[in-house]
PDB file of N, CA and C in Angstrom:
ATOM      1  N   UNK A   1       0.844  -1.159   0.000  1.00  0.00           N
ATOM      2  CA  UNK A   1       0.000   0.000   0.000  1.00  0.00           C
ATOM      3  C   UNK A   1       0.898   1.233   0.000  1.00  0.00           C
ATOM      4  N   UNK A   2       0.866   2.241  -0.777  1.00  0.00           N
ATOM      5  CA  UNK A   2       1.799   3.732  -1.172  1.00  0.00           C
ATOM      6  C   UNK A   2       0.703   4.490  -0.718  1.00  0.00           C
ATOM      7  N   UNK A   3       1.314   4.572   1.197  1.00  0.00           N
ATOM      8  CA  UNK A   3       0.101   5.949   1.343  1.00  0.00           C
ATOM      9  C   UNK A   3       0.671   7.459   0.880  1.00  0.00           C
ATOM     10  N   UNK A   4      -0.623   8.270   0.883  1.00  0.00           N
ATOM     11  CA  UNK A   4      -0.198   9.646   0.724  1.00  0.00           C
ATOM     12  C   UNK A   4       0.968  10.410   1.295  1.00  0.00           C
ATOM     13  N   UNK A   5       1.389  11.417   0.672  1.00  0.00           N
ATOM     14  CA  UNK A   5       2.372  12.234   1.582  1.00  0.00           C
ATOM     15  C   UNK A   5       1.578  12.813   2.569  1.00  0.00           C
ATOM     16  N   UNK A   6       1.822  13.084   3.876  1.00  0.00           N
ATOM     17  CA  UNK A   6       0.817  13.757   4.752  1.00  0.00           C
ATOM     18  C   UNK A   6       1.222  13.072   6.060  1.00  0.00           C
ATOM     19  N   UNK A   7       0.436  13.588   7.202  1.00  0.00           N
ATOM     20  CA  UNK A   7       0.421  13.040   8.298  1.00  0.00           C
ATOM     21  C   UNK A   7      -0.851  12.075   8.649  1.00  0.00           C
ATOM     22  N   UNK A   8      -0.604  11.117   8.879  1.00  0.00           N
ATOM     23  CA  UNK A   8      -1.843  10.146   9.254  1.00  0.00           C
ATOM     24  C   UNK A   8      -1.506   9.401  10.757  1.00  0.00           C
ATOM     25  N   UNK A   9      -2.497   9.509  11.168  1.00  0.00           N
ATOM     26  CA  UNK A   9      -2.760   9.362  13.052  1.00  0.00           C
ATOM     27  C   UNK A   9      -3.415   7.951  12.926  1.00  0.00           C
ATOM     28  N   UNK A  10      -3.226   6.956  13.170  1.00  0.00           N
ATOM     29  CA  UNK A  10      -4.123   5.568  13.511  1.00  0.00           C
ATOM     30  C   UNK A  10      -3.859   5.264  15.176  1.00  0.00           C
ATOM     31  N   UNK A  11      -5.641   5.165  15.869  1.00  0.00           N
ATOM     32  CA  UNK A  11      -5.165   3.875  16.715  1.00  0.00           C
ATOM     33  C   UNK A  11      -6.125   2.964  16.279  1.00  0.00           C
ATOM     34  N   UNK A  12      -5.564   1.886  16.483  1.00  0.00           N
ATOM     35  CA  UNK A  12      -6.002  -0.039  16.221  1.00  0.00           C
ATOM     36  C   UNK A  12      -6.914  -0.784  17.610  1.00  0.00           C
ATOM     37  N   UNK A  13      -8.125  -1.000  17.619  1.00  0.00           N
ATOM     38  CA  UNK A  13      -7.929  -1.999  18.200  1.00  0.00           C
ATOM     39  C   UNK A  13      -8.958  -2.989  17.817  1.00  0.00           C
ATOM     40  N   UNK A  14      -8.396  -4.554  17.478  1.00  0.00           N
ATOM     41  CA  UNK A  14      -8.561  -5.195  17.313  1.00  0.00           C
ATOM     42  C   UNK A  14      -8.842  -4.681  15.435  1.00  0.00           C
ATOM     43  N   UNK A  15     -10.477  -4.933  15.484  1.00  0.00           N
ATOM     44  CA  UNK A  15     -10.784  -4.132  13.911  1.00  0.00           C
ATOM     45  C   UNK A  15     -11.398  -2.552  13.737  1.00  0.00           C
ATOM     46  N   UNK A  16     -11.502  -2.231  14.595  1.00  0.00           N
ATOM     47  CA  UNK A  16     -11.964  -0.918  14.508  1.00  0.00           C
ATOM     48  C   UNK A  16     -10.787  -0.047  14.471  1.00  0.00           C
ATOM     49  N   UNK A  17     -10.189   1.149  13.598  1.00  0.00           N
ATOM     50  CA  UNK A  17      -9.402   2.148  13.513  1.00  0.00           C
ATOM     51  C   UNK A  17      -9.933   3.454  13.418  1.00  0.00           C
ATOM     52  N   UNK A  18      -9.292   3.889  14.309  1.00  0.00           N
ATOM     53  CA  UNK A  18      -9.510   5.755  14.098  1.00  0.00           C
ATOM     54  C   UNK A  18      -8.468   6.179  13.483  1.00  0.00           C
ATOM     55  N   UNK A  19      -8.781   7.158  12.422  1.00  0.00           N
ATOM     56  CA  UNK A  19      -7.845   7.687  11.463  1.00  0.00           C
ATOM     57  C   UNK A  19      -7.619   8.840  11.515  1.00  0.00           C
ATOM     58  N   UNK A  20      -7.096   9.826  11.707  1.00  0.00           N
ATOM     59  CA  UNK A  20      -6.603  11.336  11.667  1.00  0.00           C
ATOM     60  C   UNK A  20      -5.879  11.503  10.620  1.00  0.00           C
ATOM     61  N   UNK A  21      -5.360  12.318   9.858  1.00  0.00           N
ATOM     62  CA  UNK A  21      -5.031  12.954   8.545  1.00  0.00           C
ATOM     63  C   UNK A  21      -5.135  14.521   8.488  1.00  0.00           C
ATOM     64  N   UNK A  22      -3.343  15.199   7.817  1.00  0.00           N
ATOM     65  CA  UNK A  22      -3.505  16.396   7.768  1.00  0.00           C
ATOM     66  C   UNK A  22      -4.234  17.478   7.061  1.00  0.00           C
ATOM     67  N   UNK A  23      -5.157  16.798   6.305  1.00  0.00           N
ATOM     68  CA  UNK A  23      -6.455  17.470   5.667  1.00  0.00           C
ATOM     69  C   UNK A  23      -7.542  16.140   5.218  1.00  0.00           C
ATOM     70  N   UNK A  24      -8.546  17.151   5.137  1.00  0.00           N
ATOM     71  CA  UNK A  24      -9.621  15.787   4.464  1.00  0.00           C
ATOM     72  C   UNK A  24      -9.114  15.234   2.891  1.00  0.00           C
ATOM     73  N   UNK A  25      -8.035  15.890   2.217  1.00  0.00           N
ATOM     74  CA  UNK A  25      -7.598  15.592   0.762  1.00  0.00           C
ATOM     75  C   UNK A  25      -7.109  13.965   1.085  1.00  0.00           C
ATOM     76  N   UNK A  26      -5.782  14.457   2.259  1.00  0.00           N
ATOM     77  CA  UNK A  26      -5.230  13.504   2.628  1.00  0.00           C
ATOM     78  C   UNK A  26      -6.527  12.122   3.115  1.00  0.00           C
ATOM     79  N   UNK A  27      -7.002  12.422   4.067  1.00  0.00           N
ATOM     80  CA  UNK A  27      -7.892  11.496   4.651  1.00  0.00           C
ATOM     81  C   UNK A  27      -8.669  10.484   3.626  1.00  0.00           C
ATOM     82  N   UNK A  28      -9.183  11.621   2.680  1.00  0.00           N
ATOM     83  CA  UNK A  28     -10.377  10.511   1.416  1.00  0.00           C
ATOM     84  C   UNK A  28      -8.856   9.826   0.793  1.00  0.00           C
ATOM     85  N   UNK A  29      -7.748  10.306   0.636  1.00  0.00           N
ATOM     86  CA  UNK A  29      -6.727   9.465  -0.837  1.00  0.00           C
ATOM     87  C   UNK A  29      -6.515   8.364   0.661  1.00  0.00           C
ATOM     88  N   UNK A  30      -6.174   8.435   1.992  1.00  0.00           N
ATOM     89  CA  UNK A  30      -5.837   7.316   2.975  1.00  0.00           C
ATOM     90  C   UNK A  30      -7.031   6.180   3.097  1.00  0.00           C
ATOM     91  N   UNK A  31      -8.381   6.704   3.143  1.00  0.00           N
ATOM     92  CA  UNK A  31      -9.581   5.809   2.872  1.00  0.00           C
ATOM     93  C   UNK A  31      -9.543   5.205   1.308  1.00  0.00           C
ATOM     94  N   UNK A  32      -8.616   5.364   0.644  1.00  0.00           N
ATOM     95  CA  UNK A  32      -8.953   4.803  -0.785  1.00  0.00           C
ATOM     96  C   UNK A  32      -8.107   4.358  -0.907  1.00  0.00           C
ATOM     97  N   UNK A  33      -6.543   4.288   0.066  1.00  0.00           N
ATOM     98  CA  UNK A  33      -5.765   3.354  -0.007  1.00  0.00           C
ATOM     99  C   UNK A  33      -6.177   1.981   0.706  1.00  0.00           C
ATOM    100  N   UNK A  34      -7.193   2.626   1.717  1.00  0.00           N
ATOM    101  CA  UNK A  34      -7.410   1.021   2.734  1.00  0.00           C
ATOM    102  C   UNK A  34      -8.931   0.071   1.755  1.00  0.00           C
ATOM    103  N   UNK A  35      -9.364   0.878   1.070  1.00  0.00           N
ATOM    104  CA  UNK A  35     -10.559   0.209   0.635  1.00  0.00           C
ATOM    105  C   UNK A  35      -9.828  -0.763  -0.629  1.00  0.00           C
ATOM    106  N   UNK A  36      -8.804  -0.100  -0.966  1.00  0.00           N
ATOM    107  CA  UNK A  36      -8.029  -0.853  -2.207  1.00  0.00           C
ATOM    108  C   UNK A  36      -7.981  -2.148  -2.082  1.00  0.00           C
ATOM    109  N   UNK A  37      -7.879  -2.288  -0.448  1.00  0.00           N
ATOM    110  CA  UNK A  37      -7.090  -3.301   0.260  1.00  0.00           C
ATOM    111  C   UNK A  37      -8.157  -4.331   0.990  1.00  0.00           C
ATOM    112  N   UNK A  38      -9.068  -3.514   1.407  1.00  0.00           N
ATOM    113  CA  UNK A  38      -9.965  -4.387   2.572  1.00  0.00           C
ATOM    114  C   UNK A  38     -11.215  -3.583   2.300  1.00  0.00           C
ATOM    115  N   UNK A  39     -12.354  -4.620   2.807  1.00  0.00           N
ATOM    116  CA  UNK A  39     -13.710  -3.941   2.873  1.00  0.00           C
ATOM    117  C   UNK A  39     -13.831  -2.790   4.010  1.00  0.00           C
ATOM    118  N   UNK A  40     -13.929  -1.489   4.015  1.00  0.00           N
ATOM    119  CA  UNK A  40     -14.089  -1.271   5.134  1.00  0.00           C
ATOM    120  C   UNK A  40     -15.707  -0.298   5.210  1.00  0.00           C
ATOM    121  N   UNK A  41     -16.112  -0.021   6.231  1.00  0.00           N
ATOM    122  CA  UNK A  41     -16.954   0.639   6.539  1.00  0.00           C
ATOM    123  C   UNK A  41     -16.238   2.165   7.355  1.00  0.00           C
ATOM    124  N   UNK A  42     -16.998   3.333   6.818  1.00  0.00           N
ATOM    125  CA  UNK A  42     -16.819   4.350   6.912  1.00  0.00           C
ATOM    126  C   UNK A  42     -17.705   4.878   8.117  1.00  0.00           C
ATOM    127  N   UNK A  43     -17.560   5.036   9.437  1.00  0.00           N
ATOM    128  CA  UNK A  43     -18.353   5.711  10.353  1.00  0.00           C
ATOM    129  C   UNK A  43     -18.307   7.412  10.120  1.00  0.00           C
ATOM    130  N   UNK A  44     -17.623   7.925   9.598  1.00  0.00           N
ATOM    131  CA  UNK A  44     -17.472   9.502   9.831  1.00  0.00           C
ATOM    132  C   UNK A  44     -16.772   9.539  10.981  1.00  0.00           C
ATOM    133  N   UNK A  45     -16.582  11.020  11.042  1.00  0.00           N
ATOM    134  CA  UNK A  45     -16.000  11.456  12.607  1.00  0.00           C
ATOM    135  C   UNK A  45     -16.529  10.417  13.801  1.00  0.00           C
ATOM    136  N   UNK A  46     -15.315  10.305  14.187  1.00  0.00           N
ATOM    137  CA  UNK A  46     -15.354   9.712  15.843  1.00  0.00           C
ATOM    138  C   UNK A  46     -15.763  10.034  17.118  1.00  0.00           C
ATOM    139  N   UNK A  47     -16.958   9.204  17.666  1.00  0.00           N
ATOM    140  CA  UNK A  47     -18.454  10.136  18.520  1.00  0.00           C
ATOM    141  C   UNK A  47     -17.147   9.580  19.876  1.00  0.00           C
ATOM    142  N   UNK A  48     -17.211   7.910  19.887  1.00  0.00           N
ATOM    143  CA  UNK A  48     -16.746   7.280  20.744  1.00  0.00           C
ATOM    144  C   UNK A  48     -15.742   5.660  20.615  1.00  0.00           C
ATOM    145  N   UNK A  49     -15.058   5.856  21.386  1.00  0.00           N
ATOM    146  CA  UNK A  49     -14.192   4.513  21.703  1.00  0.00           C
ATOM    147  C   UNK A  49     -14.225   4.119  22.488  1.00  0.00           C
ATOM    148  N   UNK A  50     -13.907   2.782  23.414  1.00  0.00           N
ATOM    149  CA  UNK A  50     -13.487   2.247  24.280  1.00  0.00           C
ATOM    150  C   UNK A  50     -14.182   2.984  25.496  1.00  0.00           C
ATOM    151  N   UNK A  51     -15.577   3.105  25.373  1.00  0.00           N
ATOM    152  CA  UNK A  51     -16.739   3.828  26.374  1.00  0.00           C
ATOM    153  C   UNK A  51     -16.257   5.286  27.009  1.00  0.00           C
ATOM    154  N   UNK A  52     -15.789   5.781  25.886  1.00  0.00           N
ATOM    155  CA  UNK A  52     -15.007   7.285  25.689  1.00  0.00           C
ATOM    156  C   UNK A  52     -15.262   7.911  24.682  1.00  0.00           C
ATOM    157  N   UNK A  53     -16.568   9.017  25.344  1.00  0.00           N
ATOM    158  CA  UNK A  53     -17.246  10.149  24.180  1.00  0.00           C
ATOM    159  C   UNK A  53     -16.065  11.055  23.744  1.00  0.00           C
ATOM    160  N   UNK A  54     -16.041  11.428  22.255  1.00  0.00           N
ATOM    161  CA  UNK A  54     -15.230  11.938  21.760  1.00  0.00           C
ATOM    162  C   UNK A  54     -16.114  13.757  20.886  1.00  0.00           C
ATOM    163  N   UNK A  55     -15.651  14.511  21.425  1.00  0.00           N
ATOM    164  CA  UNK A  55     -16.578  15.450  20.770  1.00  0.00           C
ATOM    165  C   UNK A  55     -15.085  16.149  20.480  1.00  0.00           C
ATOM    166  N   UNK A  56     -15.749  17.041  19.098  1.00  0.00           N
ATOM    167  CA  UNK A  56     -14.559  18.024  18.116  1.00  0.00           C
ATOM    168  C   UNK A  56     -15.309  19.404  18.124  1.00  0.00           C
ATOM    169  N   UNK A  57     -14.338  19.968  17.809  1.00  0.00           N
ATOM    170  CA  UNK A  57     -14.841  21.508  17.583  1.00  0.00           C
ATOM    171  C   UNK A  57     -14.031  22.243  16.799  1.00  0.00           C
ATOM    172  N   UNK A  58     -14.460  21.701  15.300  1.00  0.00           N
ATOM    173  CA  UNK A  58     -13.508  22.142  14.224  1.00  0.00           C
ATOM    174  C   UNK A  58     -12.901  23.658  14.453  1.00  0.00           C
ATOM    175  N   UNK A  59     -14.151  24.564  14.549  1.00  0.00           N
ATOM    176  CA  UNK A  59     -13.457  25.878  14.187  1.00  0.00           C
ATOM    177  C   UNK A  59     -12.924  26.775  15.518  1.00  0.00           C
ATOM    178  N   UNK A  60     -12.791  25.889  16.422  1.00  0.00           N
ATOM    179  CA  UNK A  60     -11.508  26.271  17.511  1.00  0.00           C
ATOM    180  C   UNK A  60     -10.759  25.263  17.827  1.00  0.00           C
ATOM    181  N   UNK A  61     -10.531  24.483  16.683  1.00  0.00           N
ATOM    182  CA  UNK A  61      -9.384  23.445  16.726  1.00  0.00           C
ATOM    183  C   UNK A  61      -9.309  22.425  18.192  1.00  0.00           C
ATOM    184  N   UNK A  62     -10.415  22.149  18.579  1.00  0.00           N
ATOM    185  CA  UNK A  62     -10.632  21.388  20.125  1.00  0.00           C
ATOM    186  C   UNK A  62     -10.820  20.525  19.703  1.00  0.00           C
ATOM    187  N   UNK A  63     -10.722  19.503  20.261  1.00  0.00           N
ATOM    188  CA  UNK A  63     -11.157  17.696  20.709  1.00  0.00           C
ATOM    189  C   UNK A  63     -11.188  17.719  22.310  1.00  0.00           C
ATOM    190  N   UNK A  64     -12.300  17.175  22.541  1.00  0.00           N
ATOM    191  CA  UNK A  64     -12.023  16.617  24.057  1.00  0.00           C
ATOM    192  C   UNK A  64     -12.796  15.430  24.294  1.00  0.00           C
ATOM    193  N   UNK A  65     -12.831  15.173  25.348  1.00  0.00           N
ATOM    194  CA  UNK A  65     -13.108  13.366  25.471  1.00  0.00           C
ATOM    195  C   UNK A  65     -13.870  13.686  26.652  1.00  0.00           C
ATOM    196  N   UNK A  66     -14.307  12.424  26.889  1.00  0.00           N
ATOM    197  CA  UNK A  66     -15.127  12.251  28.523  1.00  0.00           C
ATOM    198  C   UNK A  66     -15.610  10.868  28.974  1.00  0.00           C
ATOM    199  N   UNK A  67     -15.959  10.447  29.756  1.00  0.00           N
ATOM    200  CA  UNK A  67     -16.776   9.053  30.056  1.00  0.00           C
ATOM    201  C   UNK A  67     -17.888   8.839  30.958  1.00  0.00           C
ATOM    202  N   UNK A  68     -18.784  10.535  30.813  1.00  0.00           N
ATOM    203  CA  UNK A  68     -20.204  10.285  31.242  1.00  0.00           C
ATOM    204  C   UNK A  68     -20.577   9.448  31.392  1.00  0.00           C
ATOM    205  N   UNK A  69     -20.742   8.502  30.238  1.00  0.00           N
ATOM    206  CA  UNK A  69     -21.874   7.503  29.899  1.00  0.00           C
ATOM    207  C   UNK A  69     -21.342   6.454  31.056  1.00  0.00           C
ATOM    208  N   UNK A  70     -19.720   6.105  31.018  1.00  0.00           N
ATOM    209  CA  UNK A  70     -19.373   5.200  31.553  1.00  0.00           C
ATOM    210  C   UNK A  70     -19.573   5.473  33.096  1.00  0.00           C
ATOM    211  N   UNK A  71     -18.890   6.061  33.608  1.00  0.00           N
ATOM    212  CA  UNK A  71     -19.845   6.845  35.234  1.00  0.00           C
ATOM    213  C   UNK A  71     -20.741   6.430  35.272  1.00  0.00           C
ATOM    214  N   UNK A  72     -21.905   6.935  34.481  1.00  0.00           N
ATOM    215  CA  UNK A  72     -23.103   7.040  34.940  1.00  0.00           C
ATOM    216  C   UNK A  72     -23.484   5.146  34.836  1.00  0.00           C
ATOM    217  N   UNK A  73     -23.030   4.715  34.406  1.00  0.00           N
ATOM    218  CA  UNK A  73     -23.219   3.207  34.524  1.00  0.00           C
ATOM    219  C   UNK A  73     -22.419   2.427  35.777  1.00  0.00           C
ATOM    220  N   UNK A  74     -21.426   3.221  36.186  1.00  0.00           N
ATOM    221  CA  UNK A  74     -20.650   2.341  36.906  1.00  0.00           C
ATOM    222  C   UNK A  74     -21.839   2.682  38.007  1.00  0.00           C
ATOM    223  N   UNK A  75     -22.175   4.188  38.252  1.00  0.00           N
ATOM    224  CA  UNK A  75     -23.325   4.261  39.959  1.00  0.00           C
ATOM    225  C   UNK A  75     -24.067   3.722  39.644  1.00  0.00           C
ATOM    226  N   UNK A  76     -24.403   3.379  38.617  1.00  0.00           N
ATOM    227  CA  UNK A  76     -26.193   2.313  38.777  1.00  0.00           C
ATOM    228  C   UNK A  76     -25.694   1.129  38.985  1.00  0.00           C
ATOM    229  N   UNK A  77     -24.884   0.355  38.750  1.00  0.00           N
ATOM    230  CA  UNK A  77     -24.167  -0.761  38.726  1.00  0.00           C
ATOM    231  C   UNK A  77     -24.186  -1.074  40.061  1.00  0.00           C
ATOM    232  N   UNK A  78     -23.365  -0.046  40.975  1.00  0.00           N
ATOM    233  CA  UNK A  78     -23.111   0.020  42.208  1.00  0.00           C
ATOM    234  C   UNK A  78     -23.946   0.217  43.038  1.00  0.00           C
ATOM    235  N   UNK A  79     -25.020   0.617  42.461  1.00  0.00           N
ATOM    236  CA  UNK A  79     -26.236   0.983  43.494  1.00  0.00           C
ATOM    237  C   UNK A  79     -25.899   2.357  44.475  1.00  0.00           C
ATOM    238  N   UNK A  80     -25.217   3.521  43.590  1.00  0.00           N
ATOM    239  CA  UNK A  80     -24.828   4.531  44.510  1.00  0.00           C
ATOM    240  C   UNK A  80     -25.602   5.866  43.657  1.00  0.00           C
ATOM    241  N   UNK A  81     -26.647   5.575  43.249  1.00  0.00           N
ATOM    242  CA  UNK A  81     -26.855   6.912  42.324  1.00  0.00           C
ATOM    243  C   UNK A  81     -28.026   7.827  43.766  1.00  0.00           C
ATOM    244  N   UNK A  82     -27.720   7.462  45.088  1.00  0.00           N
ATOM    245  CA  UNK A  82     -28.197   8.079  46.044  1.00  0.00           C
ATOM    246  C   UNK A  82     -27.061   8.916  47.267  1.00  0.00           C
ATOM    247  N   UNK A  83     -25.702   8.759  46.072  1.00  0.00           N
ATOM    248  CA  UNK A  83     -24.233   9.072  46.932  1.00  0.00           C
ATOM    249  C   UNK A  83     -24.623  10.462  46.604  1.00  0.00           C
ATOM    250  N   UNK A  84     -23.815  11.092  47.556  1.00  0.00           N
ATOM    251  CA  UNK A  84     -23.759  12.619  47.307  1.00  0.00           C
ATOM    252  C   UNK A  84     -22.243  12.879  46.830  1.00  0.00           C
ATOM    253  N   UNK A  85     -22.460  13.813  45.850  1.00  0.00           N
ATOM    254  CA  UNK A  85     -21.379  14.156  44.585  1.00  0.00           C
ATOM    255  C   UNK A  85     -20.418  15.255  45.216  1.00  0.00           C
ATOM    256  N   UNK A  86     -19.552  15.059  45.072  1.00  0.00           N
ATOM    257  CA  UNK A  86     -18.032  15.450  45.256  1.00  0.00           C
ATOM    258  C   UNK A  86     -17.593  16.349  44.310  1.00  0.00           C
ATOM    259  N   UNK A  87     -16.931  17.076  44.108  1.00  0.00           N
ATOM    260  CA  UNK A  87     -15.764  17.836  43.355  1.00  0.00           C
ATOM    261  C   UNK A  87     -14.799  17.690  43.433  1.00  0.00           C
ATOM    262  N   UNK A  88     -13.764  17.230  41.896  1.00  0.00           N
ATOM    263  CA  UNK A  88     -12.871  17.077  42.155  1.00  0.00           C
ATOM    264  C   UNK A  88     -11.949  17.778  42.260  1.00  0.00           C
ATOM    265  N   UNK A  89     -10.340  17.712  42.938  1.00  0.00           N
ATOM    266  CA  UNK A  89      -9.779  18.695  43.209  1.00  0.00           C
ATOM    267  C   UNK A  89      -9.053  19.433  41.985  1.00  0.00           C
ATOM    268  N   UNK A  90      -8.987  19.114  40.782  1.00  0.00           N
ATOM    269  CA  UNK A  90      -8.442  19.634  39.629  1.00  0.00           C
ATOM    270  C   UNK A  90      -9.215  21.057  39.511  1.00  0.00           C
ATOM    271  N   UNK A  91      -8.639  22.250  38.962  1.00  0.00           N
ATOM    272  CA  UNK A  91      -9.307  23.372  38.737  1.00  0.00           C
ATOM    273  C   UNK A  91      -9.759  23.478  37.573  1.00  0.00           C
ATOM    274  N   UNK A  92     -11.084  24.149  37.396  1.00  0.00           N
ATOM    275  CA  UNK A  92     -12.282  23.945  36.293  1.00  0.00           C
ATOM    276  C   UNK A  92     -11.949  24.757  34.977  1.00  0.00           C
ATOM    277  N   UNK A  93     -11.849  23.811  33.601  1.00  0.00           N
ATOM    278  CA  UNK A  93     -11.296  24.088  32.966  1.00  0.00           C
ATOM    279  C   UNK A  93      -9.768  23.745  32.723  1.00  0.00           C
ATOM    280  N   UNK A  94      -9.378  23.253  33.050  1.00  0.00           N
ATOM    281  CA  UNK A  94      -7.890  22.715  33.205  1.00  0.00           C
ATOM    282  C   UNK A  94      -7.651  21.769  31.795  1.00  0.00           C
TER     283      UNK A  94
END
């Protein structure tokens, strides 16, 4: 496979890959090197991984992550969604 000139970001796991690329030019010629190769399916931008919400914010260049969902499953799990909530000591916005 002769990928593009460019920067391309992969993580692997197992069969699922997230792909990063230094423009979308790059990104569609890197998706048309892997389809050359293998069937793949195209999700679009990346919501979540590994029970880790992934939100972007193209036009101030942000990504940030979180694991609401996963929290909020571990207290029901635990039977603590009657705990009283804490703050953590990191400062807001950090």
């Amino acid at each position: 496979m002769d990928l593009p000139i460019g920067h391309h970001y992969l993580a692997v796991r197992i069969n699922d890959i997230i792909a990063a690329s230094s423009s979308p030019e790059e990104m569609s010629k890197f998706n048309g090197e892997l389809c050359s190769c293998w069937e793949i399916l195209d999700l679009g931008p990346a919501k979540s991984t590994l029970g880790i919400a992934i939100h972007r914010n193209p036009t101030k260049k942000r990504i940030s992550i979180s694991q609401t969902a996963f929290i909020n499953c571990l207290v029901e799990k635990f039977n603590q969604k009657d705990a009283y909530p804490c703050n953590t000591p990191m400062v807001a916005g950090l």
